[in-house]
N, C-alpha and C. Protein backbone atom coordinates (compact mmCIF):
# COMPACT_ATOMS: atom_id res chain seq x y z
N UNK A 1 153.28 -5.31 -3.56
CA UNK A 1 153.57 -3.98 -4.02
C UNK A 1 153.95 -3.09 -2.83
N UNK A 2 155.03 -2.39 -2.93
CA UNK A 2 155.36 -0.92 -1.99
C UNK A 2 154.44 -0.43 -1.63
N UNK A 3 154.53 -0.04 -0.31
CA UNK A 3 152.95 1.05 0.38
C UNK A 3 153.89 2.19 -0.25
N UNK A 4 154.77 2.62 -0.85
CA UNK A 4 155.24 4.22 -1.25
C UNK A 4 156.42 3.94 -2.10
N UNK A 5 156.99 4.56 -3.01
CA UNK A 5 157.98 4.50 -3.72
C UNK A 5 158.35 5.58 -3.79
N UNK A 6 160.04 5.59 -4.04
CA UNK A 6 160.97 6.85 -3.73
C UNK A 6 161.52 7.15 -5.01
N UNK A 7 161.22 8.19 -5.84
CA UNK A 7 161.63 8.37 -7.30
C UNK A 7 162.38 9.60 -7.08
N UNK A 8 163.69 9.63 -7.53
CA UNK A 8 164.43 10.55 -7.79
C UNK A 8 163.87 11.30 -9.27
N UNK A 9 163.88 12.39 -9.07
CA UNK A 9 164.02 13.16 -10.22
C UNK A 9 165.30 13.84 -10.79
N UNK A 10 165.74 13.83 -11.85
CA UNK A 10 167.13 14.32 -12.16
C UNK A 10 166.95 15.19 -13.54
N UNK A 11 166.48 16.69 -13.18
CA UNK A 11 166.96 17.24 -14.17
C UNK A 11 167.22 18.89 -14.04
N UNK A 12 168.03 19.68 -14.61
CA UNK A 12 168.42 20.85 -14.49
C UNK A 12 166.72 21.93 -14.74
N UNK A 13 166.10 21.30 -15.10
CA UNK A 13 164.66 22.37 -15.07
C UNK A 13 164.14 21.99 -14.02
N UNK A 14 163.56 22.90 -13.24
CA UNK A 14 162.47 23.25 -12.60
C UNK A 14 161.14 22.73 -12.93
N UNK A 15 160.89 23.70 -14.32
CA UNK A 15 159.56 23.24 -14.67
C UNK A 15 159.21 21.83 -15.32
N UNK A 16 160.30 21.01 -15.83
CA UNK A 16 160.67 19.51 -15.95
C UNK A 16 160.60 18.53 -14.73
N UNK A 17 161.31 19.11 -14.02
CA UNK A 17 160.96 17.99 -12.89
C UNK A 17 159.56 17.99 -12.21
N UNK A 18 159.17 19.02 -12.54
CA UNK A 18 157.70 19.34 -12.27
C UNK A 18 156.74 18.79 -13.12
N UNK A 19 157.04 18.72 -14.41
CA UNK A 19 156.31 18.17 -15.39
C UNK A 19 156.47 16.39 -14.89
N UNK A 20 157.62 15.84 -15.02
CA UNK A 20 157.69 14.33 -14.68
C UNK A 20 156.56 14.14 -13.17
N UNK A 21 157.37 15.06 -12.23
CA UNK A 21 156.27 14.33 -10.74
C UNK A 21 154.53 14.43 -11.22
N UNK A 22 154.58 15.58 -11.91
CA UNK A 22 152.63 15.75 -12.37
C UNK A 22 152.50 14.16 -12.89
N UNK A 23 153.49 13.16 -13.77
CA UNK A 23 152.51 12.20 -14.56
C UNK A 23 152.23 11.04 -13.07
N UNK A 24 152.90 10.93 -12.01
CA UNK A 24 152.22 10.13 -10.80
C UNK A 24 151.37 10.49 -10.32
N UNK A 25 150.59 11.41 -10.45
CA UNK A 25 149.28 12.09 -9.83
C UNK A 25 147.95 11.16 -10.26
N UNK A 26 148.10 9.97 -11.33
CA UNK A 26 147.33 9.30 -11.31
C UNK A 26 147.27 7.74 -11.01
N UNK A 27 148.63 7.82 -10.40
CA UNK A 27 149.23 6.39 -9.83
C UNK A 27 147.93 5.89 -8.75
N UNK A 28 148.17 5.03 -8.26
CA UNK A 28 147.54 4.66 -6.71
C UNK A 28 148.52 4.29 -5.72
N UNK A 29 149.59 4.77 -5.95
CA UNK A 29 150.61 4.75 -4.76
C UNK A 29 151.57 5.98 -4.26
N UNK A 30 151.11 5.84 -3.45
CA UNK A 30 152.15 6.99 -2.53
C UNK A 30 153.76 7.24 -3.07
N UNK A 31 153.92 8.16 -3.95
CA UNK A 31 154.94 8.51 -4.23
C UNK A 31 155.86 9.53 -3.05
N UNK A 32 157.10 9.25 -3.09
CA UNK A 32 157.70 10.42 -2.53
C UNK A 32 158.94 10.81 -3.81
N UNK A 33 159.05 11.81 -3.26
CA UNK A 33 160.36 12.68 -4.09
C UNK A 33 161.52 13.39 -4.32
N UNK A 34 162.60 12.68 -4.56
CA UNK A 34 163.83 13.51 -4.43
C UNK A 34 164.27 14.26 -5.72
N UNK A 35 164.52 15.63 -5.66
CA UNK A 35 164.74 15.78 -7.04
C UNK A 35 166.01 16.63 -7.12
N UNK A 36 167.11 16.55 -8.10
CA UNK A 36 168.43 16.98 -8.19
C UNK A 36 168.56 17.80 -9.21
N UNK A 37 169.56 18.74 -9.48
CA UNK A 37 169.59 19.84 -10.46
C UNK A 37 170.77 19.48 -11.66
N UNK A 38 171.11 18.50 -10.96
CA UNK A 38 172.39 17.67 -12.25
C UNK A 38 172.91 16.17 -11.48
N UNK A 39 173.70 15.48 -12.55
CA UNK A 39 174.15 14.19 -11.96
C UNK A 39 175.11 14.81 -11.00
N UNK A 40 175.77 15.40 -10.72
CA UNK A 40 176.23 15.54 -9.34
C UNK A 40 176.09 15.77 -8.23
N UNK A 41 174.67 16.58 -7.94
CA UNK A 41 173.57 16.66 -7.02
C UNK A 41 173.26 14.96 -6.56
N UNK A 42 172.66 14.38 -7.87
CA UNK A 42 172.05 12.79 -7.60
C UNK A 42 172.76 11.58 -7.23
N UNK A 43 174.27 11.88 -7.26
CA UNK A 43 175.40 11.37 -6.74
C UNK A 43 175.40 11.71 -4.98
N UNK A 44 175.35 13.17 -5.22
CA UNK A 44 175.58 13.06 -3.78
C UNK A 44 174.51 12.47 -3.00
N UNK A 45 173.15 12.67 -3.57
CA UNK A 45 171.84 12.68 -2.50
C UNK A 45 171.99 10.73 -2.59
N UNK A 46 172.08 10.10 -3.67
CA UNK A 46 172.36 8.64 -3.57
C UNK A 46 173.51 8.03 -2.13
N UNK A 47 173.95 8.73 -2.09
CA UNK A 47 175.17 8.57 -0.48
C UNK A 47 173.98 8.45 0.56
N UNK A 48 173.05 9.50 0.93
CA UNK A 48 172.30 9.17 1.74
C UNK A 48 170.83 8.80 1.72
N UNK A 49 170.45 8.89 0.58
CA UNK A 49 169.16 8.36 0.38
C UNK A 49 168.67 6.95 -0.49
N UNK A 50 167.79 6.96 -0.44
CA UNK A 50 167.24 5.22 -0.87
C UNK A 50 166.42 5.55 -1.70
N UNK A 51 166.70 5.35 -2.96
CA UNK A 51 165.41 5.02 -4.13
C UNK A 51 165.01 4.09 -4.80
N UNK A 52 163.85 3.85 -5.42
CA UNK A 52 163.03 3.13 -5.70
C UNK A 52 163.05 3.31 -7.72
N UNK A 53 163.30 4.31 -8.05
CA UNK A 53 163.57 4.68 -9.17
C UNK A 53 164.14 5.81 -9.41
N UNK A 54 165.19 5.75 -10.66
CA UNK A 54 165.31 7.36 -11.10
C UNK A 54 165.10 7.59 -12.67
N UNK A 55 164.62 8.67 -12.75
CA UNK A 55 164.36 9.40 -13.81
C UNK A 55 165.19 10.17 -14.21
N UNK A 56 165.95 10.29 -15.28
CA UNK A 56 167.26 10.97 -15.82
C UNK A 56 167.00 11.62 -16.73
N UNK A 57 167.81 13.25 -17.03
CA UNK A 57 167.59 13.75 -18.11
C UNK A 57 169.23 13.67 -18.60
N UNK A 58 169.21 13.90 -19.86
CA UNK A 58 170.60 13.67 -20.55
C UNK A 58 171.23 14.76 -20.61
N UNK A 59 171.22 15.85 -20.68
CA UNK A 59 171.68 17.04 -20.82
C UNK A 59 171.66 18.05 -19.63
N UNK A 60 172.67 18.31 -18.66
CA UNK A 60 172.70 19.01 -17.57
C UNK A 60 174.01 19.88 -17.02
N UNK A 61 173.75 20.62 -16.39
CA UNK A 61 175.13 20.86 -16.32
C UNK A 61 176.37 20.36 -15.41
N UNK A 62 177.19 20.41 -15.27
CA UNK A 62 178.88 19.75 -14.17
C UNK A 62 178.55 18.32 -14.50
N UNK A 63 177.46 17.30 -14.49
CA UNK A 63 177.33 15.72 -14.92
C UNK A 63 176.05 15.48 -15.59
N UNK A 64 176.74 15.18 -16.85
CA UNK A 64 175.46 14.69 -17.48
C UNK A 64 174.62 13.28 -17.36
N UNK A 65 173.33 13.24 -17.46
CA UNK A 65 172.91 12.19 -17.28
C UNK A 65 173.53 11.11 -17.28
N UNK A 66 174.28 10.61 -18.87
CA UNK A 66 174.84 9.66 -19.71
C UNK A 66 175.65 9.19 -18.36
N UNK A 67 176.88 10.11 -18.19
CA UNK A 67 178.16 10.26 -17.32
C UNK A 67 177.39 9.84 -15.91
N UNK A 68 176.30 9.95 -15.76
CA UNK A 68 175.93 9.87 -14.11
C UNK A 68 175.48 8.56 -14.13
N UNK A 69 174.69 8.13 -15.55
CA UNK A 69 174.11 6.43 -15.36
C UNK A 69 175.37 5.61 -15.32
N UNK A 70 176.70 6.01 -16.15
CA UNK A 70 177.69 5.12 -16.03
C UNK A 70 178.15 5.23 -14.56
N UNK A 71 177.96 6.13 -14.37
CA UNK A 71 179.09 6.13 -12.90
C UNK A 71 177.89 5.00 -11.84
N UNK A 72 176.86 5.14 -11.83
CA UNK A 72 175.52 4.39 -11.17
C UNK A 72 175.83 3.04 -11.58
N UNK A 73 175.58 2.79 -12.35
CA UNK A 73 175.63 1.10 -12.92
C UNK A 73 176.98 0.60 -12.64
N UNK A 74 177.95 1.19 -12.22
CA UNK A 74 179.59 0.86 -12.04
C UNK A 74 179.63 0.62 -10.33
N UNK A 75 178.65 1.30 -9.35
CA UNK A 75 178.11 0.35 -8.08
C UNK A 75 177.35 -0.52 -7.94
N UNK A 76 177.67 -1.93 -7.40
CA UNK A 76 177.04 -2.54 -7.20
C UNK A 76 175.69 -2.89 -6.59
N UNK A 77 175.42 -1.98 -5.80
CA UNK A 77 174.33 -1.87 -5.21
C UNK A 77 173.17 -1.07 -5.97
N UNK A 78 173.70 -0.02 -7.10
CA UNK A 78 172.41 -0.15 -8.08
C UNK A 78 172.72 -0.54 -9.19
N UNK A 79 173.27 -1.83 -9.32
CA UNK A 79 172.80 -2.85 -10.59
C UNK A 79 171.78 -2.75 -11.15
N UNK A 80 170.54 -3.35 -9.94
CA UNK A 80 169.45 -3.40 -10.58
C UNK A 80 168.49 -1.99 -10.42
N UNK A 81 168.82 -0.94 -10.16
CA UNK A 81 168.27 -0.07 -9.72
C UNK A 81 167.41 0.36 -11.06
N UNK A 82 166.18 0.42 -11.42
CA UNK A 82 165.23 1.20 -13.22
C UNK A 82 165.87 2.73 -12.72
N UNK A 83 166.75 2.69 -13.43
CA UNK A 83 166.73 4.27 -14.33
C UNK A 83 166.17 4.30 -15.67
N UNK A 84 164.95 5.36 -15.63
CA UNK A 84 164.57 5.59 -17.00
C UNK A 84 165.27 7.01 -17.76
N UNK A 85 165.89 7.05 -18.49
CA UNK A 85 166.12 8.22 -19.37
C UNK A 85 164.70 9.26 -19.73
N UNK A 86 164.61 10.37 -19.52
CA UNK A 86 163.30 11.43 -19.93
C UNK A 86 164.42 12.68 -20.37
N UNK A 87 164.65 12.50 -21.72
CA UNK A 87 165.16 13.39 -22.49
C UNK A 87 164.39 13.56 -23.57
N UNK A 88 165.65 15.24 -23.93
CA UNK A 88 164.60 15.56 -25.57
C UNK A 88 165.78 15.10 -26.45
N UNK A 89 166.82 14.22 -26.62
CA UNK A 89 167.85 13.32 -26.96
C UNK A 89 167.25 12.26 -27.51
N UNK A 90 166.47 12.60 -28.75
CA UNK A 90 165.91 11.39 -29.67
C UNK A 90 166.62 10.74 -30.31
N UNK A 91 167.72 11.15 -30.68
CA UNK A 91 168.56 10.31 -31.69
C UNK A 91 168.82 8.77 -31.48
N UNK A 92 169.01 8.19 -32.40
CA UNK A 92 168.84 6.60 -32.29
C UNK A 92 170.11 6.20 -31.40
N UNK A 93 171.15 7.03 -32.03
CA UNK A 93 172.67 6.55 -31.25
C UNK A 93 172.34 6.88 -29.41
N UNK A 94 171.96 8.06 -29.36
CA UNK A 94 171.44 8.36 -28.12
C UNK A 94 171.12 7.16 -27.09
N UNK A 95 169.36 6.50 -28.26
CA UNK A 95 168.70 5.68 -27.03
C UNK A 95 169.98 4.64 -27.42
N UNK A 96 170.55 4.23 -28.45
CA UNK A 96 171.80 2.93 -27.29
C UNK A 96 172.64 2.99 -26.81
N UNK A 97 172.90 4.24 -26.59
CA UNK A 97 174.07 4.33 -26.03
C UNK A 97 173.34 4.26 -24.40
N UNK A 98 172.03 4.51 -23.96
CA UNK A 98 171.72 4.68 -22.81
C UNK A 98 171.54 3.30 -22.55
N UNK A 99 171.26 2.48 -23.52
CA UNK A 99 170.58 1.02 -22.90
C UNK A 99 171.90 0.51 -22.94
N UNK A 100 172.96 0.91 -23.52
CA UNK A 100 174.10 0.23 -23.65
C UNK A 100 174.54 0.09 -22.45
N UNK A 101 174.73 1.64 -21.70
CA UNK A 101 175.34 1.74 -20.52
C UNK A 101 174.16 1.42 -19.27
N UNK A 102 173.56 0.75 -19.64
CA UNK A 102 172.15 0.06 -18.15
C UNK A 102 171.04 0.50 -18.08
N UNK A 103 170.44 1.51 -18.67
CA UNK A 103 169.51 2.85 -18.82
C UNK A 103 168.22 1.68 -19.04
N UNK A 104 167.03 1.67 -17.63
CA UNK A 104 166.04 0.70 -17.91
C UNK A 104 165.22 0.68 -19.44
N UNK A 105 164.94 1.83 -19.20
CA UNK A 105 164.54 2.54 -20.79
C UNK A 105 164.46 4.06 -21.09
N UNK A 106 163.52 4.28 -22.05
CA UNK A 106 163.93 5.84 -22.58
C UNK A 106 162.83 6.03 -22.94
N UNK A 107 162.35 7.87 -22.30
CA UNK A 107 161.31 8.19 -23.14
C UNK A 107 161.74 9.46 -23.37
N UNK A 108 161.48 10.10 -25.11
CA UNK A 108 161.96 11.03 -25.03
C UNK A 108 160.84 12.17 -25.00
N UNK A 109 161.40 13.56 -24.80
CA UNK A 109 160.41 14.75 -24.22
C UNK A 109 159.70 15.33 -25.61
N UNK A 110 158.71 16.44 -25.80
CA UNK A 110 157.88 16.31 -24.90
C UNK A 110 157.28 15.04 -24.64
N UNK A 111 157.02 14.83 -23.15
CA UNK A 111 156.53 13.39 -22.67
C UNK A 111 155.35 13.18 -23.13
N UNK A 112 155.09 11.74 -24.24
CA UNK A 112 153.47 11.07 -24.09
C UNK A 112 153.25 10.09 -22.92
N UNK A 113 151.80 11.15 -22.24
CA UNK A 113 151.97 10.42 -21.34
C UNK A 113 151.29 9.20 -21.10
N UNK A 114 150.64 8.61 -21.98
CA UNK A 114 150.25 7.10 -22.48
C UNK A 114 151.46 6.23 -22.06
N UNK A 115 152.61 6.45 -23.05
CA UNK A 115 153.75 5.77 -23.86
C UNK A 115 154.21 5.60 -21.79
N UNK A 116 154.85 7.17 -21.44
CA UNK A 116 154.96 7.14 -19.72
C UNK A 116 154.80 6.32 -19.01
N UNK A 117 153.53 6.07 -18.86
CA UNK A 117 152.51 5.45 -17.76
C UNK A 117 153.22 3.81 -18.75
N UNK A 118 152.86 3.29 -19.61
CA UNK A 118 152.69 2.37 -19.77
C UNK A 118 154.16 1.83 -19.40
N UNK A 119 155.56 2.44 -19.90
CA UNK A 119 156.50 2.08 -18.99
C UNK A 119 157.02 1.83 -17.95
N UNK A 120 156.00 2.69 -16.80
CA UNK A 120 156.04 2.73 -15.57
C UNK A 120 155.75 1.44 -15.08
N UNK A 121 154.47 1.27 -16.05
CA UNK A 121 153.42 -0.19 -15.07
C UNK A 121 154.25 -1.34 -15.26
N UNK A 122 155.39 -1.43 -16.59
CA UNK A 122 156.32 -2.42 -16.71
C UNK A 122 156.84 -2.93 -15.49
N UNK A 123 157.36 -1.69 -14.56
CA UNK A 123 157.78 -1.41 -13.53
C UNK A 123 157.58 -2.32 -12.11
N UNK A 124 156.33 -2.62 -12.33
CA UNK A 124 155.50 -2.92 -10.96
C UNK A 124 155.88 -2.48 -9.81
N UNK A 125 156.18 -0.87 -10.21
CA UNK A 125 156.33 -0.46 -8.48
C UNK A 125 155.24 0.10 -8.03
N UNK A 126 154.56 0.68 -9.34
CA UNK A 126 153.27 1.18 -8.83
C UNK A 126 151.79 0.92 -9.51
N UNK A 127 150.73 0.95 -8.68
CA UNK A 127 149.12 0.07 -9.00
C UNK A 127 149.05 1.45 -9.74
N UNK A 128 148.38 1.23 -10.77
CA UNK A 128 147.56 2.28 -12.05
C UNK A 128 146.67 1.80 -12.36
């Protein structure tokens, strides 16, 4: 297991990206955090930074999530990269269109954070 993992956060709220970093507060691993205000922010910060996961919201402004996982999964180097979707984009067409286009999985908002965590640990990036 990682002594630390690098999770991007990707969403146009404030108090959202704040809400997602609160559910690692009961991890046992050293999280760090990058967090972006739209997929074009997370485009750019991906040029120079290294992550471990990202967390996507679907709805943002100049690039939307959707538009930012396609453009992600279309480099090779994050093929395998877990992007999870954390939208309030419940609709069924929604979640396949995200798994369609590579999207590890989907949870939609408000977040349970049971359902959360238990996706995460799928993960094995981090001890819970």
């Amino acid at each position: 297991m990682p002594a630390g993992v690098t999770i991007m956060v990707v969403d146009d709220s404030r108090i959202m990206r704040n809400t997602v970093k609160g559910v690692f507060s009961g991890v046992d691993t050293t999280c760090n955090f990058i967090e972006a205000r739209d997929g074009e922010e997370a485009l750019a910060l991906l040029e120079t930074q290294t992550v471990d996961l990202i967390l996507l919201d679907w709805n943002m402004p100049r690039l939307s999530g959707i538009d930012f996982l396609k453009q992600v999964r279309a480099m090779d180097q994050y093929k395998e990269l877990p992007i999870i979707m954390v939208t309030s984009e419940a609709a069924k067409f929604n979640v396949i269109e995200a798994l369609k286009h590579g999207a590890t999985d989907y949870i939609t908002k408000p977040i349970k954070l049971d359902l959360f965590k238990s996706k995460l640990a799928k993960l094995r990036l981090f001890r819970m």
